[in-house]
PDB file of N, CA and C in Angstrom:
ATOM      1  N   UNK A   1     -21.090  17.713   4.312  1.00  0.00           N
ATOM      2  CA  UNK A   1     -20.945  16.651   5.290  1.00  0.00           C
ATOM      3  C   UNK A   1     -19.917  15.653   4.773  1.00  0.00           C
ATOM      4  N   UNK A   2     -19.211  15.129   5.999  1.00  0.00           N
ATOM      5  CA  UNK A   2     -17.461  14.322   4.930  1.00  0.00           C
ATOM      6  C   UNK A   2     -18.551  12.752   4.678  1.00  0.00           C
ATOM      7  N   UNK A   3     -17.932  12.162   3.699  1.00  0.00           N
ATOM      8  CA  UNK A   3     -18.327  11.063   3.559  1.00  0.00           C
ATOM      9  C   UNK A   3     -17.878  10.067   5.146  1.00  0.00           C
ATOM     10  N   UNK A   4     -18.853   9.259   5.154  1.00  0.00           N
ATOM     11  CA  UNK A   4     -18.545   7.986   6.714  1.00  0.00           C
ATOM     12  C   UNK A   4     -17.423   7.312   5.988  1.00  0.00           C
ATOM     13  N   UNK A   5     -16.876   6.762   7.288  1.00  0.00           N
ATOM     14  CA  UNK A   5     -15.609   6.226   6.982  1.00  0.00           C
ATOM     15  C   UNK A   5     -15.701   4.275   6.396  1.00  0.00           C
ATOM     16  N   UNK A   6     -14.961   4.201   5.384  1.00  0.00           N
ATOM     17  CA  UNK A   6     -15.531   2.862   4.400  1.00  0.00           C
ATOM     18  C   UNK A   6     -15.025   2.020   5.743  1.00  0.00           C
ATOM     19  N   UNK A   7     -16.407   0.923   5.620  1.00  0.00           N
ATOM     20  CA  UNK A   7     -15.961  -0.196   7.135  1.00  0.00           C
ATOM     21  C   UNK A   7     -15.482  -1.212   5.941  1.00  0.00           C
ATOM     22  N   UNK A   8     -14.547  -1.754   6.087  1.00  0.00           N
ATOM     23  CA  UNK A   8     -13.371  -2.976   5.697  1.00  0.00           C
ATOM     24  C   UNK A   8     -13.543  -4.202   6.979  1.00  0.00           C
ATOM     25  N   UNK A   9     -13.905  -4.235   7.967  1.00  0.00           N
ATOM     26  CA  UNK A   9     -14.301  -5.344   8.595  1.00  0.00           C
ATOM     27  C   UNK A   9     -13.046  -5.048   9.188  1.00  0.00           C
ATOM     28  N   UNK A  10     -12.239  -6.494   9.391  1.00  0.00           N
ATOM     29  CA  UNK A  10     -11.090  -6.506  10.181  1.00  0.00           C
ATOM     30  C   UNK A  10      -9.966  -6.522   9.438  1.00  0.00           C
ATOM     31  N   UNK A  11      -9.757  -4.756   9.159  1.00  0.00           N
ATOM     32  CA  UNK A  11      -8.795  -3.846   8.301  1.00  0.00           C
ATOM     33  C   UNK A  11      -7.363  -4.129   9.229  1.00  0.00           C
ATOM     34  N   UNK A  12      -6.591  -4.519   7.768  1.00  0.00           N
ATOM     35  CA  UNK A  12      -5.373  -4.699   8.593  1.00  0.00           C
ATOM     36  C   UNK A  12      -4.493  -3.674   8.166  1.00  0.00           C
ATOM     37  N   UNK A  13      -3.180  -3.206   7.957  1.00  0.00           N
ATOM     38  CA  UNK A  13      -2.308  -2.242   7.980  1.00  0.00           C
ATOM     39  C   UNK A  13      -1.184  -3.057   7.352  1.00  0.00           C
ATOM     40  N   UNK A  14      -0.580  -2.130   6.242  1.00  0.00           N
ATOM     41  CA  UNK A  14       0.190  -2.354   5.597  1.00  0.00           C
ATOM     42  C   UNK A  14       1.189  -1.686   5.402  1.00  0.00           C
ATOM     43  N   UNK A  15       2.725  -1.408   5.789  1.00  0.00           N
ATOM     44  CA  UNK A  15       3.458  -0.473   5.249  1.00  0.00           C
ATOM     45  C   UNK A  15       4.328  -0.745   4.262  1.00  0.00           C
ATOM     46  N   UNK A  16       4.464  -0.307   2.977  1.00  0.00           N
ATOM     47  CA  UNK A  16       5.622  -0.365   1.780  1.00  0.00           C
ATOM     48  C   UNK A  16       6.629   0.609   2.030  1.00  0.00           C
ATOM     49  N   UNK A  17       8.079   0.195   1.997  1.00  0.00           N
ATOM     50  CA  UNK A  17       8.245   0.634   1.288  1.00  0.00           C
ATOM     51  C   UNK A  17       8.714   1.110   0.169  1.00  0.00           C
ATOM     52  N   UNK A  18       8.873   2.067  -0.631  1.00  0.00           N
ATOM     53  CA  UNK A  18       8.615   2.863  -1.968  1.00  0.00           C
ATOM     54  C   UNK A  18      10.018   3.305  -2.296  1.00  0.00           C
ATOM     55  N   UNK A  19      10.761   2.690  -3.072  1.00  0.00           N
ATOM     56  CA  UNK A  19      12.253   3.117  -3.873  1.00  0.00           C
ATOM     57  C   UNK A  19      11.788   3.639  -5.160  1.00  0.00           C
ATOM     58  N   UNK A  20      12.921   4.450  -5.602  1.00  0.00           N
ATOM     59  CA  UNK A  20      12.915   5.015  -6.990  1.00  0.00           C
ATOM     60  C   UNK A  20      11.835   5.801  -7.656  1.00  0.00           C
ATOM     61  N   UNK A  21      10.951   6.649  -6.153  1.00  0.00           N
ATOM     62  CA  UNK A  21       9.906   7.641  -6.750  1.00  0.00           C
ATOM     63  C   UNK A  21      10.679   9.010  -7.014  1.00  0.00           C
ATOM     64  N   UNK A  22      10.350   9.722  -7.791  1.00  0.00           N
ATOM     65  CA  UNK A  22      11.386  10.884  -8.294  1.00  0.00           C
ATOM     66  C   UNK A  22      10.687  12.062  -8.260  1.00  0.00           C
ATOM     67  N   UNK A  23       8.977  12.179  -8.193  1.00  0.00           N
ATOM     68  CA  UNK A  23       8.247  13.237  -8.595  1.00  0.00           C
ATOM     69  C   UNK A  23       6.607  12.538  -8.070  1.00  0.00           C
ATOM     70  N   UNK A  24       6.076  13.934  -8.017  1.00  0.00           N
ATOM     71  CA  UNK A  24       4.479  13.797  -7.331  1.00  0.00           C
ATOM     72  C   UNK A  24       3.585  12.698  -8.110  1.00  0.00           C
ATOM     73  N   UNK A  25       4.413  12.851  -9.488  1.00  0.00           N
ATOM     74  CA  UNK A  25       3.380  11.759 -10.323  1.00  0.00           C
ATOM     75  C   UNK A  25       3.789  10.085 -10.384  1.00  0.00           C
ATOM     76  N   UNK A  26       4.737   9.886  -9.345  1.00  0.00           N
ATOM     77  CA  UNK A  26       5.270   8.362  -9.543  1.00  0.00           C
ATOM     78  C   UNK A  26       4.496   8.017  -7.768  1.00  0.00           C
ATOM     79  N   UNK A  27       3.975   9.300  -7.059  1.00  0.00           N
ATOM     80  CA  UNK A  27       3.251   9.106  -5.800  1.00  0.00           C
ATOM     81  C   UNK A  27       1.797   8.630  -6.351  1.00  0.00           C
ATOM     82  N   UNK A  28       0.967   9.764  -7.230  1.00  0.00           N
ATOM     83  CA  UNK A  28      -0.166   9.800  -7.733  1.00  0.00           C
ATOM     84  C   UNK A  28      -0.460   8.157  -8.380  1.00  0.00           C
ATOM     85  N   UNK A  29       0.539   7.254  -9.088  1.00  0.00           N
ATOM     86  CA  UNK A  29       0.513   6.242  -9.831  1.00  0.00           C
ATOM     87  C   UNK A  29       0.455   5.074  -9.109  1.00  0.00           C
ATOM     88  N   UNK A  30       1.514   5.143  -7.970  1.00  0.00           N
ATOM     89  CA  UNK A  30       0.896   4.087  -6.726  1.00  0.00           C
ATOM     90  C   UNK A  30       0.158   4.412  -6.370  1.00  0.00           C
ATOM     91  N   UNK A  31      -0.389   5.723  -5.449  1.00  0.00           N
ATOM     92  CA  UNK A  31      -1.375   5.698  -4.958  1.00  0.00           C
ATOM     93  C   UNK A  31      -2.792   5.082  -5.581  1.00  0.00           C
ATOM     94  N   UNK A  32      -2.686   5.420  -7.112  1.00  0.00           N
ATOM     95  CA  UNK A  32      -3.822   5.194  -8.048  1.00  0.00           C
ATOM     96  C   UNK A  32      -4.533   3.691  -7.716  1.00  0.00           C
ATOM     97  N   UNK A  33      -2.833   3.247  -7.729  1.00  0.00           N
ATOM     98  CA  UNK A  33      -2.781   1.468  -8.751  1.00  0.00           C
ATOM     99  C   UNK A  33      -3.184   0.585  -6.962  1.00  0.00           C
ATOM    100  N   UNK A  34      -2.917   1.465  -6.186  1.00  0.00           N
ATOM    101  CA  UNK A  34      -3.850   0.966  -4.657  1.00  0.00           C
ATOM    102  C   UNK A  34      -4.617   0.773  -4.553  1.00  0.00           C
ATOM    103  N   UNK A  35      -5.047   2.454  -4.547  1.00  0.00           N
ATOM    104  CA  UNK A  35      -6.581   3.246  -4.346  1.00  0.00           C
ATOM    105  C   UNK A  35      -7.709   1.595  -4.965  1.00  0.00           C
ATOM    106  N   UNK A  36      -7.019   1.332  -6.071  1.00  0.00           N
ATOM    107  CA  UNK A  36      -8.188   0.729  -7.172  1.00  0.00           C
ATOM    108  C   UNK A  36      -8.489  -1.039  -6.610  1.00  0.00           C
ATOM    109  N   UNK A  37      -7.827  -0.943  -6.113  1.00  0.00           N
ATOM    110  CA  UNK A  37      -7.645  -2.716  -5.854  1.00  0.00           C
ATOM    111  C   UNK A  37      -8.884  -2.709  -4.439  1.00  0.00           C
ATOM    112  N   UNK A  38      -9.976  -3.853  -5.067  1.00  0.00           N
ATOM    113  CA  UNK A  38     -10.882  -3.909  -3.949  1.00  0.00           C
ATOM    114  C   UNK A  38     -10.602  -4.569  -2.871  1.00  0.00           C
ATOM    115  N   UNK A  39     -11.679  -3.345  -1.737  1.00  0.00           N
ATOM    116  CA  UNK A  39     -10.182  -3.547   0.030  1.00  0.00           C
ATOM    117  C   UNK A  39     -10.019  -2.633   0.721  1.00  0.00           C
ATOM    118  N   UNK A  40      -9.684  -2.244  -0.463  1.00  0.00           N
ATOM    119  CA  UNK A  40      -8.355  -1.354   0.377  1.00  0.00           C
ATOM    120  C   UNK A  40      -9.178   0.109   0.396  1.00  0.00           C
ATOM    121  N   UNK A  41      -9.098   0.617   1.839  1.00  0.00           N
ATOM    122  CA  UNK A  41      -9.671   1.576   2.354  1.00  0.00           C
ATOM    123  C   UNK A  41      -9.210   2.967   2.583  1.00  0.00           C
ATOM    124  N   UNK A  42      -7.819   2.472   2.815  1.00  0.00           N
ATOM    125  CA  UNK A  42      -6.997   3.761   2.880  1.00  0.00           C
ATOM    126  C   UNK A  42      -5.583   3.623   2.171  1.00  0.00           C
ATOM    127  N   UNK A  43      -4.560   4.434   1.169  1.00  0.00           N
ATOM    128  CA  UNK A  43      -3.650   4.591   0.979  1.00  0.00           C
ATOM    129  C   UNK A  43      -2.565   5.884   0.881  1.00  0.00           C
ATOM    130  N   UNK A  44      -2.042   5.682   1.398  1.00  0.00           N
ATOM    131  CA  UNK A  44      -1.065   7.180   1.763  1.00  0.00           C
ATOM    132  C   UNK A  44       0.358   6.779   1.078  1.00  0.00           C
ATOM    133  N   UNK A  45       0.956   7.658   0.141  1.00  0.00           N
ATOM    134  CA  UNK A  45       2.306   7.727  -0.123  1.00  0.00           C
ATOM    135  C   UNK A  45       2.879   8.519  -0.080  1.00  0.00           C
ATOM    136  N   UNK A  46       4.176   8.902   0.830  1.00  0.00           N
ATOM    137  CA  UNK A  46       4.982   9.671   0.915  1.00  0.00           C
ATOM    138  C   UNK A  46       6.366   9.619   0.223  1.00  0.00           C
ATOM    139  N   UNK A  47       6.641  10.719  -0.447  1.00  0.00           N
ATOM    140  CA  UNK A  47       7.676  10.764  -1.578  1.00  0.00           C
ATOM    141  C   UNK A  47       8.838  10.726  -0.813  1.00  0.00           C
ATOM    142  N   UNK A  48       8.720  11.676  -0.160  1.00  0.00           N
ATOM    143  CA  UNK A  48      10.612  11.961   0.858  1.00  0.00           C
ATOM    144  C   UNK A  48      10.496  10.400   1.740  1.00  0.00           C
ATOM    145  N   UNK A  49       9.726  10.246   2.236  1.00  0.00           N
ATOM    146  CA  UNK A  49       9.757   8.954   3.117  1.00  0.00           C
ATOM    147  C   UNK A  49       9.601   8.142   2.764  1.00  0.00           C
ATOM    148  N   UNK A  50       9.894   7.581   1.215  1.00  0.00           N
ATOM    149  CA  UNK A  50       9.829   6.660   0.209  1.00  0.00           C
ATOM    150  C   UNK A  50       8.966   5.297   1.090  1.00  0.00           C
ATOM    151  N   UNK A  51       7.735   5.708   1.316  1.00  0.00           N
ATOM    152  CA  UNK A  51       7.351   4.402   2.305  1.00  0.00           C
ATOM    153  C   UNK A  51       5.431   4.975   1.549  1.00  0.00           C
ATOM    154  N   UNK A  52       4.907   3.834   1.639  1.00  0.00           N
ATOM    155  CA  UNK A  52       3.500   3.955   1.306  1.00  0.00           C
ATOM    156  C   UNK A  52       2.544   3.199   2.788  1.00  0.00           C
ATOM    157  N   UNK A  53       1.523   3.725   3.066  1.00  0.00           N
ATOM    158  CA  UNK A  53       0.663   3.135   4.137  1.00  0.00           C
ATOM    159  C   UNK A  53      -0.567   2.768   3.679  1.00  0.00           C
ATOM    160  N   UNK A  54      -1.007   1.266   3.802  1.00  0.00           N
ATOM    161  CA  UNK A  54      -2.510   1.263   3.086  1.00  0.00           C
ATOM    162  C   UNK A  54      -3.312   0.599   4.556  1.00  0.00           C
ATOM    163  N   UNK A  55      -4.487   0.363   4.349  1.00  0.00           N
ATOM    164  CA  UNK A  55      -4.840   0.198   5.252  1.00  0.00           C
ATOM    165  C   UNK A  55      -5.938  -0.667   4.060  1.00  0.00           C
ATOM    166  N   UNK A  56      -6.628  -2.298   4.766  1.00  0.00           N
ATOM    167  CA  UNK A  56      -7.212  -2.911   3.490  1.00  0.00           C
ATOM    168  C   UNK A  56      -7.840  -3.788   4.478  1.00  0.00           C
ATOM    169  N   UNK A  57      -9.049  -4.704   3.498  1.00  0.00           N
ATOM    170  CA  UNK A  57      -9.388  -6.139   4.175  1.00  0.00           C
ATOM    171  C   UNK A  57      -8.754  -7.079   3.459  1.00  0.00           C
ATOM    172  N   UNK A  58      -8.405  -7.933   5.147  1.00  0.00           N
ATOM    173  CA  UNK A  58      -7.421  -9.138   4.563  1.00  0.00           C
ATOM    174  C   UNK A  58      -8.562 -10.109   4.100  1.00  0.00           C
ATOM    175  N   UNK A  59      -9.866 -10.115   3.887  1.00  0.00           N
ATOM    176  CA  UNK A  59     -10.523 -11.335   2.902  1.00  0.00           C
ATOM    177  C   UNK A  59     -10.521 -11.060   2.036  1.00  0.00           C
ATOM    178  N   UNK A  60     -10.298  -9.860   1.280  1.00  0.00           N
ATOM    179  CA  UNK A  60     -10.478  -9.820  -0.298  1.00  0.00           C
ATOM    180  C   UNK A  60      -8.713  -9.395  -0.842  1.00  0.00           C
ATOM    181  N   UNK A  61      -7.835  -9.520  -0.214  1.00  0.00           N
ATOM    182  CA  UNK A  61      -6.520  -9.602  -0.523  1.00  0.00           C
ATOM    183  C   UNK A  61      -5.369  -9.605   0.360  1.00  0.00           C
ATOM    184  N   UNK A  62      -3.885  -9.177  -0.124  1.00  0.00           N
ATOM    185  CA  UNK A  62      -3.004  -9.848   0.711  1.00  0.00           C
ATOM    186  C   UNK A  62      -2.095  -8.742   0.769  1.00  0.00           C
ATOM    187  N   UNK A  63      -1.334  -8.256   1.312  1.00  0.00           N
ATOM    188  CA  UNK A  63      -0.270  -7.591   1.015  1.00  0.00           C
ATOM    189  C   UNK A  63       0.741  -7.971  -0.025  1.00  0.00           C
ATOM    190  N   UNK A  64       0.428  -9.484  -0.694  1.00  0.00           N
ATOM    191  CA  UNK A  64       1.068 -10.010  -1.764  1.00  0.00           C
ATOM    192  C   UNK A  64       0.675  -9.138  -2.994  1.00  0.00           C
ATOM    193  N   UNK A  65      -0.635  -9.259  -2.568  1.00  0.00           N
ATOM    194  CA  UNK A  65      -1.765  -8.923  -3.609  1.00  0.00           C
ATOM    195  C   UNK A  65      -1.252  -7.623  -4.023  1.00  0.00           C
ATOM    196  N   UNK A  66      -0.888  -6.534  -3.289  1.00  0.00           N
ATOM    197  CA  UNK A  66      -0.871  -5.185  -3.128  1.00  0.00           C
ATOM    198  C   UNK A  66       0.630  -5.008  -4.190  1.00  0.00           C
ATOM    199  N   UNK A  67       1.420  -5.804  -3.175  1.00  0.00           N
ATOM    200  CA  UNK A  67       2.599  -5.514  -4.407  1.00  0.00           C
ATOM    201  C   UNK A  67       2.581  -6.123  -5.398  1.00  0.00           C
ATOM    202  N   UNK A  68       1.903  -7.254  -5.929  1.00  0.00           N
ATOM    203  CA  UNK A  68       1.591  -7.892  -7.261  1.00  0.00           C
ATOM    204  C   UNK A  68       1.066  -6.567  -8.200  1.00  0.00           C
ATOM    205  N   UNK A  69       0.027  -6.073  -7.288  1.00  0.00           N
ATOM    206  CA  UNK A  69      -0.551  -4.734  -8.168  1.00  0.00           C
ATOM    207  C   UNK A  69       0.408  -3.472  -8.785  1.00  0.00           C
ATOM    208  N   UNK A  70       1.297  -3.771  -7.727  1.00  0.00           N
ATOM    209  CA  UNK A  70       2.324  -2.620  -8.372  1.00  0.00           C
ATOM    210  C   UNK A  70       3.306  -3.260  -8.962  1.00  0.00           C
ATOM    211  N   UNK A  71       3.786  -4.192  -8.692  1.00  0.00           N
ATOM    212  CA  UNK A  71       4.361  -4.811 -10.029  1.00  0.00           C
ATOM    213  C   UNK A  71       4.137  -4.637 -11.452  1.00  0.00           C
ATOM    214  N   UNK A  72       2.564  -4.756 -11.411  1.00  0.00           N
ATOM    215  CA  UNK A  72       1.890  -5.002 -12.566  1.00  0.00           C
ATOM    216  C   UNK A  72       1.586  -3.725 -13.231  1.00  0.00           C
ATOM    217  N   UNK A  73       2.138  -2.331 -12.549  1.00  0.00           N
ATOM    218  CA  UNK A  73       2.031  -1.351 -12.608  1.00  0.00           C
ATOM    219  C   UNK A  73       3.143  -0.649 -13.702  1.00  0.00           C
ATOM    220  N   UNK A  74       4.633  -1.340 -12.923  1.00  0.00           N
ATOM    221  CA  UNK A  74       5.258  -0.981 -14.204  1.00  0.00           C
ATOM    222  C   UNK A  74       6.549  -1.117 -13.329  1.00  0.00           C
ATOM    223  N   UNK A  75       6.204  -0.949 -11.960  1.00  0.00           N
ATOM    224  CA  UNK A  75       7.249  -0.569 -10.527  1.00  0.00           C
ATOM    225  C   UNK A  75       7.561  -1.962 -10.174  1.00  0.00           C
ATOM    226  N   UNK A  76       8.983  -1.694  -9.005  1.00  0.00           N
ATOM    227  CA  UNK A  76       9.205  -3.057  -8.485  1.00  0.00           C
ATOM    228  C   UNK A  76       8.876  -3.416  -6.783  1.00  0.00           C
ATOM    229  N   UNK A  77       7.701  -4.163  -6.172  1.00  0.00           N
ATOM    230  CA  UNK A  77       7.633  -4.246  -5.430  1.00  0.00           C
ATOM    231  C   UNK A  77       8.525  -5.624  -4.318  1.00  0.00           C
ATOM    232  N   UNK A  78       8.810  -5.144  -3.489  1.00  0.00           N
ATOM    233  CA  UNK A  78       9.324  -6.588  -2.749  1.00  0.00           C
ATOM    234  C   UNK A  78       9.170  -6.634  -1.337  1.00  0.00           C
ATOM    235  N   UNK A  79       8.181  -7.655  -0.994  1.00  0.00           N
ATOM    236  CA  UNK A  79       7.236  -7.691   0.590  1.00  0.00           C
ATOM    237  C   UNK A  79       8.190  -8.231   1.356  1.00  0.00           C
ATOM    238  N   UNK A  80       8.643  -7.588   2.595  1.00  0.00           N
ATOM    239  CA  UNK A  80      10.048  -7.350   3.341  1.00  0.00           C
ATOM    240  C   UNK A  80       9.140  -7.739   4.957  1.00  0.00           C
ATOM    241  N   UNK A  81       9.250  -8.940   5.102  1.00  0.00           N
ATOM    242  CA  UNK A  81       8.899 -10.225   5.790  1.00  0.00           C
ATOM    243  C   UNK A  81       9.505  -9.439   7.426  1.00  0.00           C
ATOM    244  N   UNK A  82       8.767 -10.084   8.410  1.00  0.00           N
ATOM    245  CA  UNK A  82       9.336  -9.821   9.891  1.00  0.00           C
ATOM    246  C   UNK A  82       8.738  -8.097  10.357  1.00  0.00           C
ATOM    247  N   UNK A  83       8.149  -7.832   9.434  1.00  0.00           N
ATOM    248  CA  UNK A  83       7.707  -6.082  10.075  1.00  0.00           C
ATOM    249  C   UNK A  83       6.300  -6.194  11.061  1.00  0.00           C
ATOM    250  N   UNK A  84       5.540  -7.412  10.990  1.00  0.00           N
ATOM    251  CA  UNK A  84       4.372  -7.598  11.943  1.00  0.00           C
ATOM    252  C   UNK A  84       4.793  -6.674  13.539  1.00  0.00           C
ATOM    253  N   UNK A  85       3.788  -5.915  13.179  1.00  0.00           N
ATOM    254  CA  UNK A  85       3.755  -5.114  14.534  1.00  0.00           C
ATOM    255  C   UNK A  85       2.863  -5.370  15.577  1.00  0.00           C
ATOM    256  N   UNK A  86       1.936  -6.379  15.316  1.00  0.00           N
ATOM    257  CA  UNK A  86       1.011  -7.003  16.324  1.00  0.00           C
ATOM    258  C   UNK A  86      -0.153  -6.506  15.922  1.00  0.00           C
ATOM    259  N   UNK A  87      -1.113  -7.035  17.121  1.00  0.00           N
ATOM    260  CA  UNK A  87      -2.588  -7.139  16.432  1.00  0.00           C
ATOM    261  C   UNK A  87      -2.710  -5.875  17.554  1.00  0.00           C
ATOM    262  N   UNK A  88      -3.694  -5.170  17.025  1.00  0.00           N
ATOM    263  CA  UNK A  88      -4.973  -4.639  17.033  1.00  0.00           C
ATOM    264  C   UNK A  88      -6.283  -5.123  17.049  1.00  0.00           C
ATOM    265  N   UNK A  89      -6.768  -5.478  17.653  1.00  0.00           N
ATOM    266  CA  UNK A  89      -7.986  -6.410  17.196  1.00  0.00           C
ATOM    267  C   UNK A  89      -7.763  -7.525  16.398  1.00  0.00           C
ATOM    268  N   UNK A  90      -7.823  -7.451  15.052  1.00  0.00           N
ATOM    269  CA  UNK A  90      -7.291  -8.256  14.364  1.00  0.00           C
ATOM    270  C   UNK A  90      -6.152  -7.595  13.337  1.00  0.00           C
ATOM    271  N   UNK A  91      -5.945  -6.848  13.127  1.00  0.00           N
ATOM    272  CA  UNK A  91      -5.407  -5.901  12.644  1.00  0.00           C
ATOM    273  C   UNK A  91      -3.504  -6.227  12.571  1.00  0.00           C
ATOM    274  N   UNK A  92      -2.974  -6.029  11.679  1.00  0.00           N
ATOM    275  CA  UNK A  92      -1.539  -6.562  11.746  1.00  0.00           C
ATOM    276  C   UNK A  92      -0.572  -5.581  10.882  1.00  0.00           C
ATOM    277  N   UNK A  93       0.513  -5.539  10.555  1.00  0.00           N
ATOM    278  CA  UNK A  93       1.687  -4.828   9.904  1.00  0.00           C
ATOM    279  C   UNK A  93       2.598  -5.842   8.817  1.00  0.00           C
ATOM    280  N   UNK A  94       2.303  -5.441   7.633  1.00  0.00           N
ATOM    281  CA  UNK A  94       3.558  -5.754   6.878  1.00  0.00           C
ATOM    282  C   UNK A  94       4.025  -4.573   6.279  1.00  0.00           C
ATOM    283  N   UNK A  95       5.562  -4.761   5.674  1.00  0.00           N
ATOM    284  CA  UNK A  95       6.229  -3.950   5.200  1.00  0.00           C
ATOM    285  C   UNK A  95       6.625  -4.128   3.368  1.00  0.00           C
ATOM    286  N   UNK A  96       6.604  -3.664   2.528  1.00  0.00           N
ATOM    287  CA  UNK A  96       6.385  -3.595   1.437  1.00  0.00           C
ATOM    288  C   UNK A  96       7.956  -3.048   0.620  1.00  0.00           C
ATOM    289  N   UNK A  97       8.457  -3.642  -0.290  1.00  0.00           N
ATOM    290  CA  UNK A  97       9.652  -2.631  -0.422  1.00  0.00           C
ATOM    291  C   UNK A  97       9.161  -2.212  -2.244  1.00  0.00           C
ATOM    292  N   UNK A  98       9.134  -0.919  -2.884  1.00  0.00           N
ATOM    293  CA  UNK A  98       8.786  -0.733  -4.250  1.00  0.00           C
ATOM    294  C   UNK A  98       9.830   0.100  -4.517  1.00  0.00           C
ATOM    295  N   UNK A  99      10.514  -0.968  -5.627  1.00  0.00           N
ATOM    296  CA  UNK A  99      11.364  -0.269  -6.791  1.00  0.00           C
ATOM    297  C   UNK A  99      11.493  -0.214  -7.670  1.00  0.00           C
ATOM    298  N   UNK A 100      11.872   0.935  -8.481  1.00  0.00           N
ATOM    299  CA  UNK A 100      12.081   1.627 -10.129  1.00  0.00           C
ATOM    300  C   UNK A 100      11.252   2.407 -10.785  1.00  0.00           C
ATOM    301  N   UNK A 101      10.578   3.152  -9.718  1.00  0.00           N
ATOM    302  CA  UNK A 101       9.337   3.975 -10.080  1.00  0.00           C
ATOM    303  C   UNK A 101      10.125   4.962 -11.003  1.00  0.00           C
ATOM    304  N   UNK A 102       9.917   5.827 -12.127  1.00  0.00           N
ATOM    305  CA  UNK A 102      10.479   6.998 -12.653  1.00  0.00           C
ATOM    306  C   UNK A 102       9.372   7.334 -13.712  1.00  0.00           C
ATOM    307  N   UNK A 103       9.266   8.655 -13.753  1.00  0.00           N
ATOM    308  CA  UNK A 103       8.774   9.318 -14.584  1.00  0.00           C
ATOM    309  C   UNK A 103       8.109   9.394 -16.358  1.00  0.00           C
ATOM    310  N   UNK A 104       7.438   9.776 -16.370  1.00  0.00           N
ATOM    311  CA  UNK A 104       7.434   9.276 -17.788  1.00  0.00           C
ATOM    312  C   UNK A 104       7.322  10.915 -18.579  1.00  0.00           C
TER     313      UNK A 104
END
C-alpha cells in the first residue's frame, strides 16, 4: 500500500533553477540537501533541465530558506525574483537559480 500523501497545510511551489550539475550525483546532493529541510514535501531535480521543483510549507520556511540550504551545501544558489505564478489556494511560485554544482 503507497504511503498517504505528507499534508504540508498550505504547500506552496517552488521552482530552482539548477546551473553547473554535471552527473546523477550533483542531482542526488540537492535533492538530498532539500529532501532534509523540514517542509518540504516534495522535491524533484532534473539534470538536462537544470531546474529543481519542491513543493514545501511556507510556515516552517522560505524559498530563501531552500537556497540558503544549498548554499550551505557547497552549491551556488540565487532566488530569481518576479516568477510568482499565482495562487492556488494559497499556493504560489518562485524561481530559484543554483550554481557550481560539480562532482567530487
Amino acid at each position: 500500500m503507497p504511503d498517504p500523501p505528507i499534508d504540508v497545510g498550505p504547500a506552496r511551489n517552488c521552482a530552482l533553477s539548477v546551473k553547473g550539475m554535471t552527473c546523477q550525483s550533483c542531482v542526488s546532493s540537492v535533492t538530498s540537501t532539500v529532501k532534509s529541510l523540514p517542509g518540504v514535501s516534495s522535491a524533484v531535480v532534473d539534470l538536462a533541465g537544470e531546474r529543481a521543483d519542491v513543493t514545501y510549507d511556507p510556515s516552517l520556511l522560505s524559498p530563501e530558506d531552500i537556497a540558503a540550504a544549498i548554499n550551505d551545501s557547497g552549491f551556488e544558489a540565487n532566488l530569481e525574483l518576479g516568477t510568482t505564478t499565482g495562487k492556488l489556494g494559497s499556493a504560489g511560485s518562485y524561481r530559484v537559480s543554483v550554481k557550481g554544482m560539480t562532482c567530487q
